[in-house]
Every structure is written in structure tokens, then in C-alpha cells.
PDB file of N, CA and C in Angstrom:
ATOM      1  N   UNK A   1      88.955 101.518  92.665  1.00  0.00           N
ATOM      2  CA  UNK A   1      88.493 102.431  93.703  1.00  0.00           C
ATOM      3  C   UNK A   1      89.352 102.247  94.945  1.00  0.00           C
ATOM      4  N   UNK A   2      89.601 103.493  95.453  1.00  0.00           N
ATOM      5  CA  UNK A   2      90.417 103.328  96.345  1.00  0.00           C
ATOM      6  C   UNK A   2      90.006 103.238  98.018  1.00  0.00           C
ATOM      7  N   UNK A   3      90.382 101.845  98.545  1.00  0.00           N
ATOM      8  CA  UNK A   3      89.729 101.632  99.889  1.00  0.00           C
ATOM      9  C   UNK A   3      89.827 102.716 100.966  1.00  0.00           C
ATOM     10  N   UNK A   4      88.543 102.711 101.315  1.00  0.00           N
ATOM     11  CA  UNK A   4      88.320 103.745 102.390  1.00  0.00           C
ATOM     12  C   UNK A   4      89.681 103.475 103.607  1.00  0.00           C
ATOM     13  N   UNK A   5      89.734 104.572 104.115  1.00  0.00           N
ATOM     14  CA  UNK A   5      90.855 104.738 105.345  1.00  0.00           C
ATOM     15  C   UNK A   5      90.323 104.330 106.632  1.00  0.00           C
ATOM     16  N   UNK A   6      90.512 103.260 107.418  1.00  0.00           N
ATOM     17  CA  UNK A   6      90.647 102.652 108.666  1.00  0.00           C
ATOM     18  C   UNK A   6      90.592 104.117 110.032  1.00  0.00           C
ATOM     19  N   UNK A   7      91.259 105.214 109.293  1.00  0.00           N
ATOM     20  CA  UNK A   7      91.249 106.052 110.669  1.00  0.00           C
ATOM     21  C   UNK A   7      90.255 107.079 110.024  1.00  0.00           C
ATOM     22  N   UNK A   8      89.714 107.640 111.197  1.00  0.00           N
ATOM     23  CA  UNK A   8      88.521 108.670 110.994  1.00  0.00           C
ATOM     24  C   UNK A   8      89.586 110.299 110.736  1.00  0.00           C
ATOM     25  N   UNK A   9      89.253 111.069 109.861  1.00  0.00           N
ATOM     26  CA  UNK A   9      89.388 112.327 109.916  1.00  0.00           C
ATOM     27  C   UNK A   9      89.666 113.067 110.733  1.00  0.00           C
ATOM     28  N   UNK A  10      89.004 113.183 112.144  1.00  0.00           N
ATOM     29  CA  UNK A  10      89.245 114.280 112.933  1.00  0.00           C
ATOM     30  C   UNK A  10      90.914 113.197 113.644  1.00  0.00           C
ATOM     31  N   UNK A  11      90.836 111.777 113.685  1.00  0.00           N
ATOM     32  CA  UNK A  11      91.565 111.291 114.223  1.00  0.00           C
ATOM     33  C   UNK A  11      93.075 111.827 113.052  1.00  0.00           C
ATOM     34  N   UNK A  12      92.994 111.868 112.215  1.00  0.00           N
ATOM     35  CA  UNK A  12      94.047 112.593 111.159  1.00  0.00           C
ATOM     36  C   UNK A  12      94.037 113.482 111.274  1.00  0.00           C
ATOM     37  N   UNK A  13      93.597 114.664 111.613  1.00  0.00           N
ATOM     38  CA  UNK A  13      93.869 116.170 111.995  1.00  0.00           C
ATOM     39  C   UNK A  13      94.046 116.274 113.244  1.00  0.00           C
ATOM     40  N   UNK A  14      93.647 115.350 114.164  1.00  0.00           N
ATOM     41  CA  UNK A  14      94.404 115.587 115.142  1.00  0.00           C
ATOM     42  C   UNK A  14      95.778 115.148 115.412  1.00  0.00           C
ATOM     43  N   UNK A  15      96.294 114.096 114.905  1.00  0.00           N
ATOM     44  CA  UNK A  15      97.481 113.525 114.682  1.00  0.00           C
ATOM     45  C   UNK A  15      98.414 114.437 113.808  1.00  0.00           C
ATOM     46  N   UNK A  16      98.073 114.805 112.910  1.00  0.00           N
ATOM     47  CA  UNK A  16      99.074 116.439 112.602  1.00  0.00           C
ATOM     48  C   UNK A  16      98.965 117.267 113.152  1.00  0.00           C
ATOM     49  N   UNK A  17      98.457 117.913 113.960  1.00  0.00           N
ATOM     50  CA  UNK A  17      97.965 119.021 114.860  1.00  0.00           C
ATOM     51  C   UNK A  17      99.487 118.731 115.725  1.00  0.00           C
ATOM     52  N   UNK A  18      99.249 117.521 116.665  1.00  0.00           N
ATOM     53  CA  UNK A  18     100.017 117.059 117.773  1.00  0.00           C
ATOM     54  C   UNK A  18     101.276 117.000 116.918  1.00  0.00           C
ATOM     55  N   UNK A  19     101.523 116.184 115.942  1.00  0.00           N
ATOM     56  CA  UNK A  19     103.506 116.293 115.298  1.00  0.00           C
ATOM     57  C   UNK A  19     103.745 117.324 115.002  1.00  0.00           C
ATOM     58  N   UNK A  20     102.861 118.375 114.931  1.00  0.00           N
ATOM     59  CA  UNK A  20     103.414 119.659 114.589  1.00  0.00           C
ATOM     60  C   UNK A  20     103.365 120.786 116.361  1.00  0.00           C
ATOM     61  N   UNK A  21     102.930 120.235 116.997  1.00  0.00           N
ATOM     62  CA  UNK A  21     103.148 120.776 118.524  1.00  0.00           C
ATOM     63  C   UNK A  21     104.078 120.497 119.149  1.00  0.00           C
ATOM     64  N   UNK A  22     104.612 118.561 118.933  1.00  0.00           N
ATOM     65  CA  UNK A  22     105.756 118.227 119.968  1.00  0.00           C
ATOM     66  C   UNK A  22     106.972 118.081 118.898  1.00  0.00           C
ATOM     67  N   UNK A  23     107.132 118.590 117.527  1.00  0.00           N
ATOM     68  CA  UNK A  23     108.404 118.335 116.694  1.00  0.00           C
ATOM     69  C   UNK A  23     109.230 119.030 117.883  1.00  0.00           C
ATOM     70  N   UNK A  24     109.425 120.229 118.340  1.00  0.00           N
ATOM     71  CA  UNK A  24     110.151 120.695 118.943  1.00  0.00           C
ATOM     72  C   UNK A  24     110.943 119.994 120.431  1.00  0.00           C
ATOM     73  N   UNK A  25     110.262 119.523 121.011  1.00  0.00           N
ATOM     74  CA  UNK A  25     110.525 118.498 121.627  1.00  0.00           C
ATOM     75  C   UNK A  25     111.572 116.932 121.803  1.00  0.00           C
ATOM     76  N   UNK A  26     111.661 116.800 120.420  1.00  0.00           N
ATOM     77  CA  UNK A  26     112.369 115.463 119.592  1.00  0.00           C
ATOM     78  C   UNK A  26     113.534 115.909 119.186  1.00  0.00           C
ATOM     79  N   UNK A  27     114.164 114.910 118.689  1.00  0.00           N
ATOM     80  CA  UNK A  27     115.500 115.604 118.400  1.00  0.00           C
ATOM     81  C   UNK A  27     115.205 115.413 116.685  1.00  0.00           C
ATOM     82  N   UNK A  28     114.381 114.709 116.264  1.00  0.00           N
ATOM     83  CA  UNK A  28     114.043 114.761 115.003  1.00  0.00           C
ATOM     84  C   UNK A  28     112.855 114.015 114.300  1.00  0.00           C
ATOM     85  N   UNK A  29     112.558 114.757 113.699  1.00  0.00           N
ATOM     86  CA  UNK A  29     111.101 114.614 113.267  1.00  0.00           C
ATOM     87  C   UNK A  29     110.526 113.277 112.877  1.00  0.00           C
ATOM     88  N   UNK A  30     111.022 112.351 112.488  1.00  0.00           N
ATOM     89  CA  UNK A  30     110.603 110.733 113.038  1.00  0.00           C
ATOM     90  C   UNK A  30     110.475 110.285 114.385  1.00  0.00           C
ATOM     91  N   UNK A  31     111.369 111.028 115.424  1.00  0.00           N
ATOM     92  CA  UNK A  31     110.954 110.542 116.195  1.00  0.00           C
ATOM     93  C   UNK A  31     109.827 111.121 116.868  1.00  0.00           C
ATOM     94  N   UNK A  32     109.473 112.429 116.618  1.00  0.00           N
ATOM     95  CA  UNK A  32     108.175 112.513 117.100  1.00  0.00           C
ATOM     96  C   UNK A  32     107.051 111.987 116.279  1.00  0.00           C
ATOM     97  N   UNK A  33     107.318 111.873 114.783  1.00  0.00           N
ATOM     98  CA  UNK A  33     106.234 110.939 114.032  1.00  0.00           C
ATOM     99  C   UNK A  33     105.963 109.659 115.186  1.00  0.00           C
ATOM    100  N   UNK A  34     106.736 108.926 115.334  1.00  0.00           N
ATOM    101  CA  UNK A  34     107.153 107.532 116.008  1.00  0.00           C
ATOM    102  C   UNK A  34     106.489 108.279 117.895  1.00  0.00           C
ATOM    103  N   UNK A  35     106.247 108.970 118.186  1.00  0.00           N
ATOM    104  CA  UNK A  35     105.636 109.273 119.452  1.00  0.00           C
ATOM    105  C   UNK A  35     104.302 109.522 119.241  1.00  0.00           C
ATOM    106  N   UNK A  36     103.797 110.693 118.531  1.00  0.00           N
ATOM    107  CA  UNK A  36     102.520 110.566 117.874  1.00  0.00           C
ATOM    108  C   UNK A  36     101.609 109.220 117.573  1.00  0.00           C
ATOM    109  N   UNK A  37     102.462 108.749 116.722  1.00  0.00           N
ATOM    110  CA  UNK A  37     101.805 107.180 116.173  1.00  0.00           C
ATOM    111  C   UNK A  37     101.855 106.132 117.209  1.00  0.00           C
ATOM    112  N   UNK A  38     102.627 106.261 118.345  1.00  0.00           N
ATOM    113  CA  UNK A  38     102.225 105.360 119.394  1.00  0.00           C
ATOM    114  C   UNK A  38     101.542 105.666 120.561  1.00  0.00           C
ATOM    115  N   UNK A  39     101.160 107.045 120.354  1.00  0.00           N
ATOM    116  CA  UNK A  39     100.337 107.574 121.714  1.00  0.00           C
ATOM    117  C   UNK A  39      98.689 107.098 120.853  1.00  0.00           C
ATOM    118  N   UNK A  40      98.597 107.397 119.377  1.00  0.00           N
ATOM    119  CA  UNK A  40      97.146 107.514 118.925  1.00  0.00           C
ATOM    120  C   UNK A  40      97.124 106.129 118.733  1.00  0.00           C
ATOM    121  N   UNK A  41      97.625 105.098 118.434  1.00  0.00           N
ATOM    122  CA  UNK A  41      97.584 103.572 117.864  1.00  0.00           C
ATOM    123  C   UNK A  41      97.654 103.971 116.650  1.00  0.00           C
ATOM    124  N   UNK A  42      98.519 104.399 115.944  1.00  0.00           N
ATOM    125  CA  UNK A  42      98.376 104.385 114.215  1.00  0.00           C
ATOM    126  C   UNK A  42      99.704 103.214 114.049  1.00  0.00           C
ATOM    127  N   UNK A  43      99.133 102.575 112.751  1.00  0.00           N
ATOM    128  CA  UNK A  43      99.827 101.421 112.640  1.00  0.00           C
ATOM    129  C   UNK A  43     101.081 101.731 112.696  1.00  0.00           C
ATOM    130  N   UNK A  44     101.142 102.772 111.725  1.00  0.00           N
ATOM    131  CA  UNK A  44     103.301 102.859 111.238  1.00  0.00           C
ATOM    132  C   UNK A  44     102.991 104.481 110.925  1.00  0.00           C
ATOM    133  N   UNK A  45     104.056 104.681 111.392  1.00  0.00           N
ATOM    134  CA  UNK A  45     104.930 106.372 111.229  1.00  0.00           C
ATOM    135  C   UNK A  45     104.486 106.804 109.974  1.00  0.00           C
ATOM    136  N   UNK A  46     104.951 106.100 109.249  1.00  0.00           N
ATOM    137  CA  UNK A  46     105.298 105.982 107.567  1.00  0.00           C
ATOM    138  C   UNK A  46     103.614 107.253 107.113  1.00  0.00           C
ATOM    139  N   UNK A  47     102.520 106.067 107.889  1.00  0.00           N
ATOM    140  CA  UNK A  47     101.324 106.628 107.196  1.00  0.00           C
ATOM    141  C   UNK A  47     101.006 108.349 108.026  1.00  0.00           C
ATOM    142  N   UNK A  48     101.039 108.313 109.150  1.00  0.00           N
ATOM    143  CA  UNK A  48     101.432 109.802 109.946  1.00  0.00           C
ATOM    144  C   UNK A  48     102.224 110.546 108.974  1.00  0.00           C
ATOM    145  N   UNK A  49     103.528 110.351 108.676  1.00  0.00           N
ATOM    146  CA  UNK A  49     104.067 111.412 107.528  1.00  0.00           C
ATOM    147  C   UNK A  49     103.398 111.354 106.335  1.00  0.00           C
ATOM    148  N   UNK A  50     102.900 110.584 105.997  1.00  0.00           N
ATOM    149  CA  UNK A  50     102.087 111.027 104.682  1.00  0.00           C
ATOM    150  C   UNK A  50     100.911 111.637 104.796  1.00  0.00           C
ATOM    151  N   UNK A  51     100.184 111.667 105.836  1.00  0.00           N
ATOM    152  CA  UNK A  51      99.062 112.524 106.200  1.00  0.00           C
ATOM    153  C   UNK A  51      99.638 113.915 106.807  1.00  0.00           C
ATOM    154  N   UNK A  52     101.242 114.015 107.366  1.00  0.00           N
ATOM    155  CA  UNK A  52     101.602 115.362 107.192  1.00  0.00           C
ATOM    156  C   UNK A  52     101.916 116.186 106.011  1.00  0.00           C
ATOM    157  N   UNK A  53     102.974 115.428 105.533  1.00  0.00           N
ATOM    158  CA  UNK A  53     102.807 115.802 103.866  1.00  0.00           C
ATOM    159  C   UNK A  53     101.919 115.863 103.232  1.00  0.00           C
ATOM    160  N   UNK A  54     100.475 115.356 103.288  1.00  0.00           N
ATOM    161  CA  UNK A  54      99.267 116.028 102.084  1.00  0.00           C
ATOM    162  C   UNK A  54      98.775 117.386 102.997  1.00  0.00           C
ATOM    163  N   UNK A  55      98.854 117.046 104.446  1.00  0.00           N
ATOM    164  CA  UNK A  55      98.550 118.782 105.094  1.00  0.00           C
ATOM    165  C   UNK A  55      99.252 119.953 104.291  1.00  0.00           C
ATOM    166  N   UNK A  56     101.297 119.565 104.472  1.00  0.00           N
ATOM    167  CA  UNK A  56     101.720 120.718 104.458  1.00  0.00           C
ATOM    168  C   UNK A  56     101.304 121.475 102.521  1.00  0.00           C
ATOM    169  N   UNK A  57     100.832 120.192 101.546  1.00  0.00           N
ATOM    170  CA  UNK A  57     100.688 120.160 100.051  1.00  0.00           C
ATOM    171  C   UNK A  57      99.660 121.459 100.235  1.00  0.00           C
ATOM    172  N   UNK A  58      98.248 120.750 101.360  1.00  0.00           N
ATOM    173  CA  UNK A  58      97.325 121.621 101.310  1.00  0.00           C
ATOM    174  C   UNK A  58      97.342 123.290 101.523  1.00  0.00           C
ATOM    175  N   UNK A  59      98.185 122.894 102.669  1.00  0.00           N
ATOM    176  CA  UNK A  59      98.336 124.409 103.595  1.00  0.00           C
ATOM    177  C   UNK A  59      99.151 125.286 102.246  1.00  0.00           C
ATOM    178  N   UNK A  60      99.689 124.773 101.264  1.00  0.00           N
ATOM    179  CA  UNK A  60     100.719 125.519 100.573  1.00  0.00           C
ATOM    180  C   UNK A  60     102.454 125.794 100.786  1.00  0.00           C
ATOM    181  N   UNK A  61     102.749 124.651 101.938  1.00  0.00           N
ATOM    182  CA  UNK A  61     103.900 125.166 102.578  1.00  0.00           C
ATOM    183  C   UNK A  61     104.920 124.037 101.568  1.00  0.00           C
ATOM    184  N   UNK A  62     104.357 123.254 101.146  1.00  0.00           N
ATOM    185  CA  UNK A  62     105.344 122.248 100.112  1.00  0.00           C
ATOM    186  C   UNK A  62     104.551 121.369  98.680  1.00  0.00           C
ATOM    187  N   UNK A  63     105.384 122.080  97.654  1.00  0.00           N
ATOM    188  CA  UNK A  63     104.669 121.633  96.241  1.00  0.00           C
ATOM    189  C   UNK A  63     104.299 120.538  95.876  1.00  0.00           C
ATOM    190  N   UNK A  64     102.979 120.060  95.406  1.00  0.00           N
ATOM    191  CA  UNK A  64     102.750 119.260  95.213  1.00  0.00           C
ATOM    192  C   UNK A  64     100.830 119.123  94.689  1.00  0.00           C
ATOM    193  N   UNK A  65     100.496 117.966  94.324  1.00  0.00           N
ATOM    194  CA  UNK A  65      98.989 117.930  94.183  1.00  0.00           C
ATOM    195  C   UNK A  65      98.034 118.204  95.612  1.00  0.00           C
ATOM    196  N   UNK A  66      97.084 119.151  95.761  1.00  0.00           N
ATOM    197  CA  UNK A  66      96.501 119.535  96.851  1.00  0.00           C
ATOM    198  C   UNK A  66      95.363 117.905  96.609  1.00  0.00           C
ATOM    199  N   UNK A  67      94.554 118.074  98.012  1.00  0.00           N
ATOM    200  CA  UNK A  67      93.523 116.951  97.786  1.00  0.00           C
ATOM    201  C   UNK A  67      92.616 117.186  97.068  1.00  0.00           C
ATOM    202  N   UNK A  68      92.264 118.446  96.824  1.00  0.00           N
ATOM    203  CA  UNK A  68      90.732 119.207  96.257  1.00  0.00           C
ATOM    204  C   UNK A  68      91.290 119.086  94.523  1.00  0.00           C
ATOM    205  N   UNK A  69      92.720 119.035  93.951  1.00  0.00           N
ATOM    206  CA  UNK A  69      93.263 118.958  92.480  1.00  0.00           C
ATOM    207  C   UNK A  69      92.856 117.722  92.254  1.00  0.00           C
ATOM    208  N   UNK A  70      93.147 116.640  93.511  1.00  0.00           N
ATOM    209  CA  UNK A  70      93.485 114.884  93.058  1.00  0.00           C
ATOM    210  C   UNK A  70      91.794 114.605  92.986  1.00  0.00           C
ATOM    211  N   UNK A  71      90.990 115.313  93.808  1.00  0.00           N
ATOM    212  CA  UNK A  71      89.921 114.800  93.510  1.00  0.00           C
ATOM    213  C   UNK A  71      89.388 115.307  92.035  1.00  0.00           C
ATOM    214  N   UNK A  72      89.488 116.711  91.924  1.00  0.00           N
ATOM    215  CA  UNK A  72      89.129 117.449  90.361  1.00  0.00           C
ATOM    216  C   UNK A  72      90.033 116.422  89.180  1.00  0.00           C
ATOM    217  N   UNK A  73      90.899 115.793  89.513  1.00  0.00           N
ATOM    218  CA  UNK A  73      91.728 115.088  88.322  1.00  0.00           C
ATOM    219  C   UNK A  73      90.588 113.664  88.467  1.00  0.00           C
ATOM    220  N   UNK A  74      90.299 113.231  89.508  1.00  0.00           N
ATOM    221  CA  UNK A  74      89.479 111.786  89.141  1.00  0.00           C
ATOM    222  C   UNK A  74      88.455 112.002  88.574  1.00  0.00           C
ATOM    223  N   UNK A  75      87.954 113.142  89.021  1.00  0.00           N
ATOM    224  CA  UNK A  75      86.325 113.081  88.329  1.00  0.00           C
ATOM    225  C   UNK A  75      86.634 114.082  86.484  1.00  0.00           C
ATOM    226  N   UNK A  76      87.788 113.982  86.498  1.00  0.00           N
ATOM    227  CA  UNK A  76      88.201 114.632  84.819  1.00  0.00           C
ATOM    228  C   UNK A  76      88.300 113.457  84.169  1.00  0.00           C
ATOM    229  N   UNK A  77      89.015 112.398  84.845  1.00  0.00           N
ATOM    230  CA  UNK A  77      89.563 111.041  83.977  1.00  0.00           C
ATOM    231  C   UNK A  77      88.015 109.761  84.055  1.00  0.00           C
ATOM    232  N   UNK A  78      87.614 110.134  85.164  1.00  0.00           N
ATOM    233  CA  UNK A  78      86.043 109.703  85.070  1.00  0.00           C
ATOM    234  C   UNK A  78      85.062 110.078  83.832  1.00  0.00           C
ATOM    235  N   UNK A  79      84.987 111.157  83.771  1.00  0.00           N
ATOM    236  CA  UNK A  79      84.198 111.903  82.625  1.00  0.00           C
ATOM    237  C   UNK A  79      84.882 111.558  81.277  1.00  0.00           C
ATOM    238  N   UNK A  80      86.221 111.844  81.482  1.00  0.00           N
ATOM    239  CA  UNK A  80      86.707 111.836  80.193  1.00  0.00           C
ATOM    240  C   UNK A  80      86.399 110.051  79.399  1.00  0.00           C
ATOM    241  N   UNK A  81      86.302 109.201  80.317  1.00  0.00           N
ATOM    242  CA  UNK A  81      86.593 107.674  80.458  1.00  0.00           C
ATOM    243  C   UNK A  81      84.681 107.530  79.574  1.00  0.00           C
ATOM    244  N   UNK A  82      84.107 108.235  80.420  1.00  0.00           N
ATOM    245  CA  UNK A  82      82.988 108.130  79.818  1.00  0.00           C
ATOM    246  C   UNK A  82      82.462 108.812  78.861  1.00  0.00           C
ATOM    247  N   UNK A  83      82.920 109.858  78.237  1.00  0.00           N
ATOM    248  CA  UNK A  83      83.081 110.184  76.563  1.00  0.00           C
ATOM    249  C   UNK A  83      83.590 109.614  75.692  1.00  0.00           C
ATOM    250  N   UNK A  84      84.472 108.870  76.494  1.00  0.00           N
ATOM    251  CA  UNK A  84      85.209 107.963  75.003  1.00  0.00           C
ATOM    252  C   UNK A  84      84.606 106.847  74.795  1.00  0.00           C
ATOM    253  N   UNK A  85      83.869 106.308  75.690  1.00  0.00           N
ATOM    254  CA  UNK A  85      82.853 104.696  75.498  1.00  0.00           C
ATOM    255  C   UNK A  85      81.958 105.094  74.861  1.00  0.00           C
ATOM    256  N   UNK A  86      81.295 106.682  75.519  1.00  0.00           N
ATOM    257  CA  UNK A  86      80.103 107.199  74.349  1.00  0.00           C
ATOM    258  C   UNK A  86      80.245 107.329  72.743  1.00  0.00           C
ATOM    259  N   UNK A  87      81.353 107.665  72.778  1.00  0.00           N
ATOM    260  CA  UNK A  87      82.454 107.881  71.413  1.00  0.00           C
ATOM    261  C   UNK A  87      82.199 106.939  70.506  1.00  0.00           C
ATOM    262  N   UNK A  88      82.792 106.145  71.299  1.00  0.00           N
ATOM    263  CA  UNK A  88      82.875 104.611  70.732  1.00  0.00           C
ATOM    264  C   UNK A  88      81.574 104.540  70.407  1.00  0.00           C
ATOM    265  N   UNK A  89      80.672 104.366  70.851  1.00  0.00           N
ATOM    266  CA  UNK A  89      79.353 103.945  70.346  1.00  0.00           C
ATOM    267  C   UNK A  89      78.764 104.737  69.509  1.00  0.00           C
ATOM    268  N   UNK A  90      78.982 105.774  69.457  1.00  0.00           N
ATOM    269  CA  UNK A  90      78.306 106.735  68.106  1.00  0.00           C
ATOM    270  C   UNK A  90      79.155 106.610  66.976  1.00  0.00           C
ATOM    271  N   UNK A  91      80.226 106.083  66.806  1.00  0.00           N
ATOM    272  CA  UNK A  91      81.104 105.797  65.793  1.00  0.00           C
ATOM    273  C   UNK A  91      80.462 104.421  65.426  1.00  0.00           C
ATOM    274  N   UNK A  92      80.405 103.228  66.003  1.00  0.00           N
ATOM    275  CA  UNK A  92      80.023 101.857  65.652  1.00  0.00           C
ATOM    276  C   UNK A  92      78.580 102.030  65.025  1.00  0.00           C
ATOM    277  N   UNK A  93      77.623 103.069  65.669  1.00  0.00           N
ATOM    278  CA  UNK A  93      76.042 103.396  64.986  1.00  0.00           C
ATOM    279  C   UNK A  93      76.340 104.489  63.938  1.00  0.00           C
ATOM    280  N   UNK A  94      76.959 105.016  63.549  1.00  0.00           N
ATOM    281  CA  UNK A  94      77.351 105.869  62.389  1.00  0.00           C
ATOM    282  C   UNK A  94      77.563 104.993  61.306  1.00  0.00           C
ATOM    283  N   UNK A  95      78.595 104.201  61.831  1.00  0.00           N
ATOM    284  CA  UNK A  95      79.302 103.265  60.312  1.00  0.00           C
ATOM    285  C   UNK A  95      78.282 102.163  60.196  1.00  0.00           C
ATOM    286  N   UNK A  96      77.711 101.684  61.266  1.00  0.00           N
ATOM    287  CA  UNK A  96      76.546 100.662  60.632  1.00  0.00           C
ATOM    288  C   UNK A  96      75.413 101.393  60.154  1.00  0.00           C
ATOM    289  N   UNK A  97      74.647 102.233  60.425  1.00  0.00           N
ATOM    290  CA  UNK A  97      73.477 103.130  59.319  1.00  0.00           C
ATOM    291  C   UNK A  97      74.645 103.784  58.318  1.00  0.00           C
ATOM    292  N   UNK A  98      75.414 103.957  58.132  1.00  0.00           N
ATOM    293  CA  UNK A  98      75.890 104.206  56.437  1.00  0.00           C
ATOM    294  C   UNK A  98      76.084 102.937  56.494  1.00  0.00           C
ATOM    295  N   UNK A  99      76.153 101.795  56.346  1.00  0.00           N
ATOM    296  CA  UNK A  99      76.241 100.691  55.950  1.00  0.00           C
ATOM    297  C   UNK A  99      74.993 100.289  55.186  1.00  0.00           C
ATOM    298  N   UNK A 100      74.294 100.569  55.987  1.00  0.00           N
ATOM    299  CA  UNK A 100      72.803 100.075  55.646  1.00  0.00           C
ATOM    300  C   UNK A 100      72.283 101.213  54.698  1.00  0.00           C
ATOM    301  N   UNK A 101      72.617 102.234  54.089  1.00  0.00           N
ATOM    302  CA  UNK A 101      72.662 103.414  53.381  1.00  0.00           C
ATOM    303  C   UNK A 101      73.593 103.115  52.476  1.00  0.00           C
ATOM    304  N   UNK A 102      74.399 102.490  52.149  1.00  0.00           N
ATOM    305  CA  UNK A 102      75.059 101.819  50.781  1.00  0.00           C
ATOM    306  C   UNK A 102      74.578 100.175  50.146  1.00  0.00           C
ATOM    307  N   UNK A 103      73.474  99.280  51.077  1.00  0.00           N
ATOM    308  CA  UNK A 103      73.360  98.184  50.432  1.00  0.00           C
ATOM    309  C   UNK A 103      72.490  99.012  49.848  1.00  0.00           C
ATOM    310  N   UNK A 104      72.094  97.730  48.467  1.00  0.00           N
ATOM    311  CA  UNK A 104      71.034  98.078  47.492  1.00  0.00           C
ATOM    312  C   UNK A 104      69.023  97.816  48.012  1.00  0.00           C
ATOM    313  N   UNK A 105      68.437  98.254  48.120  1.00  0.00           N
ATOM    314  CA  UNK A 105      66.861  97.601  48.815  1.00  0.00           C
ATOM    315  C   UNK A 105      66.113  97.621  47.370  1.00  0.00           C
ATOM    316  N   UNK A 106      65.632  96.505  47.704  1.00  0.00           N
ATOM    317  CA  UNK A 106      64.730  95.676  46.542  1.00  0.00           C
ATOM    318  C   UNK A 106      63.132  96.062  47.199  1.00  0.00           C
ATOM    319  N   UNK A 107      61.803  96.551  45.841  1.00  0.00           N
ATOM    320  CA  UNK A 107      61.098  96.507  46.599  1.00  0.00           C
ATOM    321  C   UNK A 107      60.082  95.587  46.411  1.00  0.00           C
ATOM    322  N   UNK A 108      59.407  95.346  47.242  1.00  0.00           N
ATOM    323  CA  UNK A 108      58.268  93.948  47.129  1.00  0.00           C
ATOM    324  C   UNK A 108      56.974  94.380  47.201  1.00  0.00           C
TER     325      UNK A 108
END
């Protein structure tokens, strides 16, 4: 499971909001990452561009998995994870009652 995020939401939409207001400003787009991330306290740049990049995924402006796909893919591999344990167990109770459906019973 993947650990919850240290920064709040609106604090991430507002932090892309702003690199996408002062890019123009910079002479290049790290360095306004690197202005952003030291006006809000975000640890490192690094994580600011990756919260721009899943925006621009979302918005449609660059290809890639949206957040609303990555979540529909966990709860597919979730489900799927739990059909196959079910699986498993109706196969292990299948072959043991035919098991018990081929010994011989004696009666008393």
C-alpha cells in the first residue's frame, strides 16, 4: 500500500496552478519548479514536476496513465487477486470431495 502524501491536495493544486503562472517569468522551467518549491516548503523540485506531469496526464495535454485509470487498474488487480485465491479454493474442495467420491465406504 502506498504511503499517504505528506502534502495536502489543495496544497498540490495550488503548487501547479503557481508553476504554470510564473513559467513565463524563468528562463526555464526548473527554475521556476525550484521557485515554487521554495516559496511553498516542498521538499525537492523533483516531486513538484511530478505532480505537474500527472496534472498535464490528467488535463490530456501529455500521454500517459490518468489518476482515475491508475486507480481503475488497482482495484482490477485487487479483484482479480481475489478471484484467483477464491479459485484456488474451489479447486482444492473439488478435488478433495471427488476424492472422497472414489474411496470405497464400508457399511456398519
Amino acid at each position: 500500500m502506498a504511503r499517504p502524501s505528506r502534502y495536502p491536495l489543495e496544497l498540490r493544486r495550488r503548487a501547479v496552478r503557481m508553476v504554470a503562472e510564473v513559467r513565463g517569468d524563468y528562463p526555464n522551467e526548473t527554475a521556476a519548479l525550484q521557485a515554487v518549491a521554495d516559496k511553498l516548503g516542498i521538499g525537492s523540485r523533483e516531486t513538484l514536476r511530478n505532480w505537474v506531469k500527472q496534472h498535464e496526464i490528467d488535463a490530456g495535454q501529455r500521454p500517459g496513465t490518468t489518476t482515475e485509470e491508475s486507480v481503475q487498474l488497482k482495484a482490477l488487480k485487487k479483484e482479480n487477486a481475489e478471484l484467483k485465491r477464491a479459485n484456488e479454493i474451489l479447486k482444492a474442495a473439488a478435488s478433495f470431495f471427488a476424492a472422497e467420491l472414489d474411496r470405497p465406504h464400508t457399511r456398519s
